[in-house]
N, C-alpha and C. Protein backbone atom coordinates (compact mmCIF):
# COMPACT_ATOMS: atom_id res chain seq x y z
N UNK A 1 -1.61 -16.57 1.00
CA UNK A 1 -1.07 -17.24 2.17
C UNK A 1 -2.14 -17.20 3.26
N UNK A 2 -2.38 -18.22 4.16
CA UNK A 2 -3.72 -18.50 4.96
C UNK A 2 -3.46 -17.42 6.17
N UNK A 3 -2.21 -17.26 6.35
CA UNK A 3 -2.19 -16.55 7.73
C UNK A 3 -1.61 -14.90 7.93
N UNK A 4 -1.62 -14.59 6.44
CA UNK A 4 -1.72 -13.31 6.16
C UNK A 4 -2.60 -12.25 6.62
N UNK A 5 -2.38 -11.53 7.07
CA UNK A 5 -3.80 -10.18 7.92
C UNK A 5 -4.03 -9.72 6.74
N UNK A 6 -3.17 -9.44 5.54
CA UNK A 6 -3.21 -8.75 4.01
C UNK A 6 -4.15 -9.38 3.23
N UNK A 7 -3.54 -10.80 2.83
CA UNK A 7 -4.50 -11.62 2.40
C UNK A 7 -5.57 -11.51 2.63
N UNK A 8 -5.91 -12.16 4.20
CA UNK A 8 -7.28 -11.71 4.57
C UNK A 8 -8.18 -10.80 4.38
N UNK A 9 -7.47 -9.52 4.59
CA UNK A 9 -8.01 -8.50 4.28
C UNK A 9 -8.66 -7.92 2.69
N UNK A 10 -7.58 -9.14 1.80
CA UNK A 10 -8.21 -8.59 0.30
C UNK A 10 -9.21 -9.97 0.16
N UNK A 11 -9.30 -10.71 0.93
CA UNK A 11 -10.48 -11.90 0.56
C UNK A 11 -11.71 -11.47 1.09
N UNK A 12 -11.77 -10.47 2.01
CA UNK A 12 -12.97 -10.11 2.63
C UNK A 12 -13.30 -10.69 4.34
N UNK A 13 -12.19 -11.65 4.57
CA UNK A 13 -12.34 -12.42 5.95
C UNK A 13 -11.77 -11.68 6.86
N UNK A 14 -11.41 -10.58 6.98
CA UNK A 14 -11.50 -9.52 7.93
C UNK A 14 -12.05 -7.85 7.36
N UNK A 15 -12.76 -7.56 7.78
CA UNK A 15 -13.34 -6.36 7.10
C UNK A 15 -11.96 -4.59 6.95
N UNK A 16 -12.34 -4.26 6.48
CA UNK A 16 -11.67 -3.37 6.39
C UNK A 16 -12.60 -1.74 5.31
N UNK A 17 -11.96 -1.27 5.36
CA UNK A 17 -12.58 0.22 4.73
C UNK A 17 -11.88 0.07 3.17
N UNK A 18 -12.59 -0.56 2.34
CA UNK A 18 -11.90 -0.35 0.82
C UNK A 18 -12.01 0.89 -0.06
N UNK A 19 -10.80 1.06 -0.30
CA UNK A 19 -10.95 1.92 -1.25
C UNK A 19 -10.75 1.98 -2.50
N UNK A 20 -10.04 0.58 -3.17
CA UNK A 20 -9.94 -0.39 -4.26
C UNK A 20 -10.31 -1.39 -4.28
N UNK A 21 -10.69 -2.01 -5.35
CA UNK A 21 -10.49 -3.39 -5.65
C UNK A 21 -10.79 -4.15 -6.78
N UNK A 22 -9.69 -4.60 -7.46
CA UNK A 22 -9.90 -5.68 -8.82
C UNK A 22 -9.51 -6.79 -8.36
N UNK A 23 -8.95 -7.37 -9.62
CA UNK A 23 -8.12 -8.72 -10.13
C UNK A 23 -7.29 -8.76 -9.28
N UNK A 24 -6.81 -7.40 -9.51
CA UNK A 24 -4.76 -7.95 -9.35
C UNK A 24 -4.47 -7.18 -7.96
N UNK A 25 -5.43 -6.24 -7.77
CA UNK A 25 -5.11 -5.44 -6.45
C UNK A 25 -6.59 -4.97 -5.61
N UNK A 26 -6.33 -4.46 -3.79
CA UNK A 26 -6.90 -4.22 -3.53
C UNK A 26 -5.77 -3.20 -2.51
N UNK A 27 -7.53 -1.86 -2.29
CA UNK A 27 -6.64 -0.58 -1.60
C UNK A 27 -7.43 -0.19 -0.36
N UNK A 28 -7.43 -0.16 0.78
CA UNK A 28 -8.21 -0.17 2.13
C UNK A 28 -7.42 1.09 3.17
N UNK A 29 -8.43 1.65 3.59
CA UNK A 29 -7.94 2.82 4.56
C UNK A 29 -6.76 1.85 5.95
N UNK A 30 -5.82 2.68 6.33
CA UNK A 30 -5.01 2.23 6.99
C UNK A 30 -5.63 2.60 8.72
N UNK A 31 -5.32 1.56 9.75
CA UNK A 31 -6.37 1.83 11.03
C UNK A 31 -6.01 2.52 11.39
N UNK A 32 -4.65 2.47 11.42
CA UNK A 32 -4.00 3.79 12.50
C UNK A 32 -3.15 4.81 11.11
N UNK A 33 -3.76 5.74 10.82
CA UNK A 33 -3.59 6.83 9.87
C UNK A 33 -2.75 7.69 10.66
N UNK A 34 -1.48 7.61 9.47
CA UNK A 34 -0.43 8.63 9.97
C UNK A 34 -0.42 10.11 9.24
N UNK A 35 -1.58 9.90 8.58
CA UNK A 35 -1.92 11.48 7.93
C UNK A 35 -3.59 11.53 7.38
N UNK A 36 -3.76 12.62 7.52
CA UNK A 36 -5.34 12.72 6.59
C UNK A 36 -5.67 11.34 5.74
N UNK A 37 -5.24 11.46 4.89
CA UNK A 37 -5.01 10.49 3.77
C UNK A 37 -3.70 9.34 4.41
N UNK A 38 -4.09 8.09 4.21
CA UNK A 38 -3.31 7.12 5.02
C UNK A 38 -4.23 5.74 4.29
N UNK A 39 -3.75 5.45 2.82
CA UNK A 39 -4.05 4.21 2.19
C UNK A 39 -3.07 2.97 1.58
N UNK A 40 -3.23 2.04 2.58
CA UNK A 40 -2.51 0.38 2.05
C UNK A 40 -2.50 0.33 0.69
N UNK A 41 -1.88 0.10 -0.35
CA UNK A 41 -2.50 0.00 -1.55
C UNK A 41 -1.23 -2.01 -1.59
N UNK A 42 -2.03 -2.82 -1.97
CA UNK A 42 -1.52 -4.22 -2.09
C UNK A 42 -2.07 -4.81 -3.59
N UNK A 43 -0.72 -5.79 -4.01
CA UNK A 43 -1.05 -6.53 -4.89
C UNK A 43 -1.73 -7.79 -3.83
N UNK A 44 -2.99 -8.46 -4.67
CA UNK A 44 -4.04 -9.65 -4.17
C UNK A 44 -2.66 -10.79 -3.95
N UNK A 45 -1.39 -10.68 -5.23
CA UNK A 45 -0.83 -12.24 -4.53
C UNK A 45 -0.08 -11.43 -4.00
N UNK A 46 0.49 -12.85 -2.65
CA UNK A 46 1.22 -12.60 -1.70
C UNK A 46 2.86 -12.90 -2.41
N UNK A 47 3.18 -11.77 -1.69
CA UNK A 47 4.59 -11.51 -1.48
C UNK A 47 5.12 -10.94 -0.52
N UNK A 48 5.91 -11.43 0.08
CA UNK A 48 6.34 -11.20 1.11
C UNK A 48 7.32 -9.80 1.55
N UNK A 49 7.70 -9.43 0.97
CA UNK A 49 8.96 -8.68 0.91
C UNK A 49 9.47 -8.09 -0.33
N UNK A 50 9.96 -7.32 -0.32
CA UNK A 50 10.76 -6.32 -1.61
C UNK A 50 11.79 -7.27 -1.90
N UNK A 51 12.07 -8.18 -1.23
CA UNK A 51 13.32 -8.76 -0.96
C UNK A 51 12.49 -10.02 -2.15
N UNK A 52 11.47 -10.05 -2.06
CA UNK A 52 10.95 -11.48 -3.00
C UNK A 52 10.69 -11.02 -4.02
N UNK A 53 11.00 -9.86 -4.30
CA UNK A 53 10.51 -9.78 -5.76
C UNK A 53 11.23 -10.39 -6.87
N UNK A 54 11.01 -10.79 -7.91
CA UNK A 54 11.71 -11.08 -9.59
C UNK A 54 11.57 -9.83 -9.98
N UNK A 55 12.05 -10.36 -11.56
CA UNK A 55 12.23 -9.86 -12.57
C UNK A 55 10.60 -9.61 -13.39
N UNK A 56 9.97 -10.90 -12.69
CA UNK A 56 8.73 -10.63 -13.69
C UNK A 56 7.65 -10.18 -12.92
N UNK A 57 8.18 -9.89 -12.02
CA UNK A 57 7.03 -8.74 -10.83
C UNK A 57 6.94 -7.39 -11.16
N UNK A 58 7.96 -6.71 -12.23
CA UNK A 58 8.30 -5.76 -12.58
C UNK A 58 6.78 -4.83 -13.51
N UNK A 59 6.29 -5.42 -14.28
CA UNK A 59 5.08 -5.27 -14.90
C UNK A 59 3.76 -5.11 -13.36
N UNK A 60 3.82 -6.20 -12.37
CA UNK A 60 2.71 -5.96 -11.42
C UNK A 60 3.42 -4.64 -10.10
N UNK A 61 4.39 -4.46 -10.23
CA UNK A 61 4.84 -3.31 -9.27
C UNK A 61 4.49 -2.06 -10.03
N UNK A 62 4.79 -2.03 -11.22
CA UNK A 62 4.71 -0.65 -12.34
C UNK A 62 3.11 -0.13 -11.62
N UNK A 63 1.99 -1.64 -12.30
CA UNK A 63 0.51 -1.19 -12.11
C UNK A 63 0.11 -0.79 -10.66
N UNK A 64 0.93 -1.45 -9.25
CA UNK A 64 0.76 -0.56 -7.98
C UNK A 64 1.10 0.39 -7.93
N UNK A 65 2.35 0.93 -8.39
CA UNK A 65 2.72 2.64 -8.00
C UNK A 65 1.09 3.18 -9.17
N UNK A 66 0.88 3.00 -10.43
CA UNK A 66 -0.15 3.69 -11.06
C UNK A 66 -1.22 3.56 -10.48
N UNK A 67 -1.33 2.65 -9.75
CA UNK A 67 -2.84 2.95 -9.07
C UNK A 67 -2.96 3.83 -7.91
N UNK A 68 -1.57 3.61 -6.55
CA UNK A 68 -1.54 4.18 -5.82
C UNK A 68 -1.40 6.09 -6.35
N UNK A 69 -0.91 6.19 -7.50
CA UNK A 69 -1.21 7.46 -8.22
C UNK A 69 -2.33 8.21 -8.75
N UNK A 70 -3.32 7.24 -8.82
CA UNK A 70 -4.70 7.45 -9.40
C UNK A 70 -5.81 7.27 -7.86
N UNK A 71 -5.47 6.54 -7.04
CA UNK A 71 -5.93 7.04 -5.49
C UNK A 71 -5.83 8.53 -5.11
N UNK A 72 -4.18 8.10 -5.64
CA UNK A 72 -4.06 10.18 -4.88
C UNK A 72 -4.76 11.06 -5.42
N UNK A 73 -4.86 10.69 -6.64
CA UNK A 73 -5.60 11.82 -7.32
C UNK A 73 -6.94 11.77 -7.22
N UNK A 74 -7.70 11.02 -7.02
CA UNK A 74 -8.90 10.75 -6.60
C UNK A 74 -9.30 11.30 -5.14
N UNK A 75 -8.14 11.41 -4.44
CA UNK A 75 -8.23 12.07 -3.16
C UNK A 75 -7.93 13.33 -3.13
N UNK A 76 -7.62 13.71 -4.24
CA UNK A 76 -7.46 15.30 -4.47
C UNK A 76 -6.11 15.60 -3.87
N UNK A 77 -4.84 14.69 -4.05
CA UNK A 77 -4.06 14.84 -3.41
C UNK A 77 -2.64 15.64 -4.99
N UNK A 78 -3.65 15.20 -5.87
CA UNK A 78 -2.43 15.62 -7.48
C UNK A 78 -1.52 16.92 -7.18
N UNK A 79 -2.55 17.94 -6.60
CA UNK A 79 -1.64 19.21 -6.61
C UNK A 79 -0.83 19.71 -5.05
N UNK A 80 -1.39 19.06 -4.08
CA UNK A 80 -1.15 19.03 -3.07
C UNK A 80 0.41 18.50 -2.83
N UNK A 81 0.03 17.43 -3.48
CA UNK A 81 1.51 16.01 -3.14
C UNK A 81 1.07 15.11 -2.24
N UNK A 82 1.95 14.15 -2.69
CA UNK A 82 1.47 12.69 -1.62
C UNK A 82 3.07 11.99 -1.28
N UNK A 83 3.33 11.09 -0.44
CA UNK A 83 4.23 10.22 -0.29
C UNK A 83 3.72 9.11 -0.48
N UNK A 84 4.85 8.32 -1.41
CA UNK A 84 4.77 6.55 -1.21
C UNK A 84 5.52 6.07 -0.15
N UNK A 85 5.37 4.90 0.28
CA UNK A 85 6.50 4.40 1.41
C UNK A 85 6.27 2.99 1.05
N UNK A 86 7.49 2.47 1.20
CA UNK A 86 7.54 0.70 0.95
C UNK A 86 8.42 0.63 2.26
N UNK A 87 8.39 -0.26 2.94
CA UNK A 87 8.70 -0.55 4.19
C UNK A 87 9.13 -2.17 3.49
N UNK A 88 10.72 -2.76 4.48
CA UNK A 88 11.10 -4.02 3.75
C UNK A 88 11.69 -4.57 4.80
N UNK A 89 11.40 -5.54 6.01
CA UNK A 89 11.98 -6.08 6.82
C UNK A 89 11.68 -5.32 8.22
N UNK A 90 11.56 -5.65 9.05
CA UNK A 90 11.47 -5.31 10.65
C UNK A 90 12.41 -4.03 10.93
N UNK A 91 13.41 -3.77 10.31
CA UNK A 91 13.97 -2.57 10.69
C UNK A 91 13.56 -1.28 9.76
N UNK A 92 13.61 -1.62 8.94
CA UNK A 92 12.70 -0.66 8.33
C UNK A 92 11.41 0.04 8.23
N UNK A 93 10.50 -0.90 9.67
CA UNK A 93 9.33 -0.74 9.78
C UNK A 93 8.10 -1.46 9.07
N UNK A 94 8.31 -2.58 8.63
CA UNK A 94 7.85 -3.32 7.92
C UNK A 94 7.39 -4.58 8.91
N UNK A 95 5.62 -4.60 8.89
CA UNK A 95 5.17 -5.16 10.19
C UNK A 95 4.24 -6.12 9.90
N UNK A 96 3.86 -6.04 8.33
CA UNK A 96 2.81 -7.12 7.85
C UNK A 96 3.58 -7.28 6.61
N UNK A 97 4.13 -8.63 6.49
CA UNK A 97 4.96 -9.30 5.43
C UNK A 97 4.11 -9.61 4.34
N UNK A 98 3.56 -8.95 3.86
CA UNK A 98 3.03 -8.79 2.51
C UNK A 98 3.67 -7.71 1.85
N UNK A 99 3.77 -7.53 0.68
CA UNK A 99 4.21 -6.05 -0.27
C UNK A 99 2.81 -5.11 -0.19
N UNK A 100 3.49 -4.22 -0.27
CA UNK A 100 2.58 -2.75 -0.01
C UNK A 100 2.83 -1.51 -0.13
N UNK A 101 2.23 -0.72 -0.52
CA UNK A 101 2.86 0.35 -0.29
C UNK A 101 1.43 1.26 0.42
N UNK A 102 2.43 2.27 1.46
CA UNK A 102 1.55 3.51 2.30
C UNK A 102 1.40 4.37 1.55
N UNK A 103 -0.07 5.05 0.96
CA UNK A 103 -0.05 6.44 0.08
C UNK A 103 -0.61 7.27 1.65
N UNK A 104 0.05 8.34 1.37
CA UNK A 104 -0.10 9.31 2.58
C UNK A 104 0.36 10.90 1.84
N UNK A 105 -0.87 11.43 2.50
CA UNK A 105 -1.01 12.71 2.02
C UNK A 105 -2.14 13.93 3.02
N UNK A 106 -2.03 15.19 2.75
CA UNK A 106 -3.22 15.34 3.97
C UNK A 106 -2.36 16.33 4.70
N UNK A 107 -0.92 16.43 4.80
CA UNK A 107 -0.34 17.04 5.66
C UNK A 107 1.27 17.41 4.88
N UNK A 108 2.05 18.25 5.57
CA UNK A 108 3.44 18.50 4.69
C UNK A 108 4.49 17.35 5.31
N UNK A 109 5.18 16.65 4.72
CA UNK A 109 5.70 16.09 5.11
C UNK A 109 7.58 16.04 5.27
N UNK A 110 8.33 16.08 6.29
CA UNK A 110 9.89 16.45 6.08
C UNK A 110 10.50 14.91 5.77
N UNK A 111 11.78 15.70 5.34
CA UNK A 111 13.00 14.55 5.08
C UNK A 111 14.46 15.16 5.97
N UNK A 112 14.56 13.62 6.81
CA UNK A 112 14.11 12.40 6.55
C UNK A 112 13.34 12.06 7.40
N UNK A 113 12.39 11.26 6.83
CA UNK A 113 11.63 10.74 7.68
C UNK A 113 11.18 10.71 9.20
N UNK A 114 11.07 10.83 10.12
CA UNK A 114 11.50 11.05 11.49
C UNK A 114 10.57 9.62 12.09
């Protein structure tokens, strides 16, 4: 989508700090880090929302949580622990309408959320 900050960001037309990138996905440090560790991890196509997903997105969501798992661990986060976060709509905190998920780690984290 042309007017995506996400998009953009996995085409290279706004720079960003990568910390992935293939085919199907790209993973970039987050600007404003809500922990040590604070990484975007995005599928390249756009989707808007949790709310857009199918049935046959199911196979490309599987390979984001495994990668965002293989980040953590690359960040030395395996024994530590990490959080995922998917954010889905404006109340939920969901501020760039692309799918994504926050890997965050670096610090202890409570429930719920605050």
């Amino acid at each position: 989508m042309s007017d995506c900050l996400f998009c953009k960001i996995a085409a290279g037309e706004i720079p960003s700090r990568r910390v992935h990138s293939d085919e199907e996905f790209y993973a970039f440090e987050d600007i404003n880090p809500q922990a040590p560790t604070h990484v975007l991890v995005i599928p390249r196509r756009h989707i808007a929302t949790l709310n857009d997903l199918r049935d046959e997105d199911a196979p490309l969501m599987g390979r984001l949580l495994v990668l965002a798992s293989r980040i953590a661990k690359e960040r030395g986060l395996e024994s530590k622990g990490f959080r995922l976060n998917a954010n889905c709509l404006e109340s939920a905190g969901q501020s760039v309408f692309h799918v994504h998920l926050h890997l965050l780690g670096g610090r202890p984290f409570g429930w719920p959320p605050g």
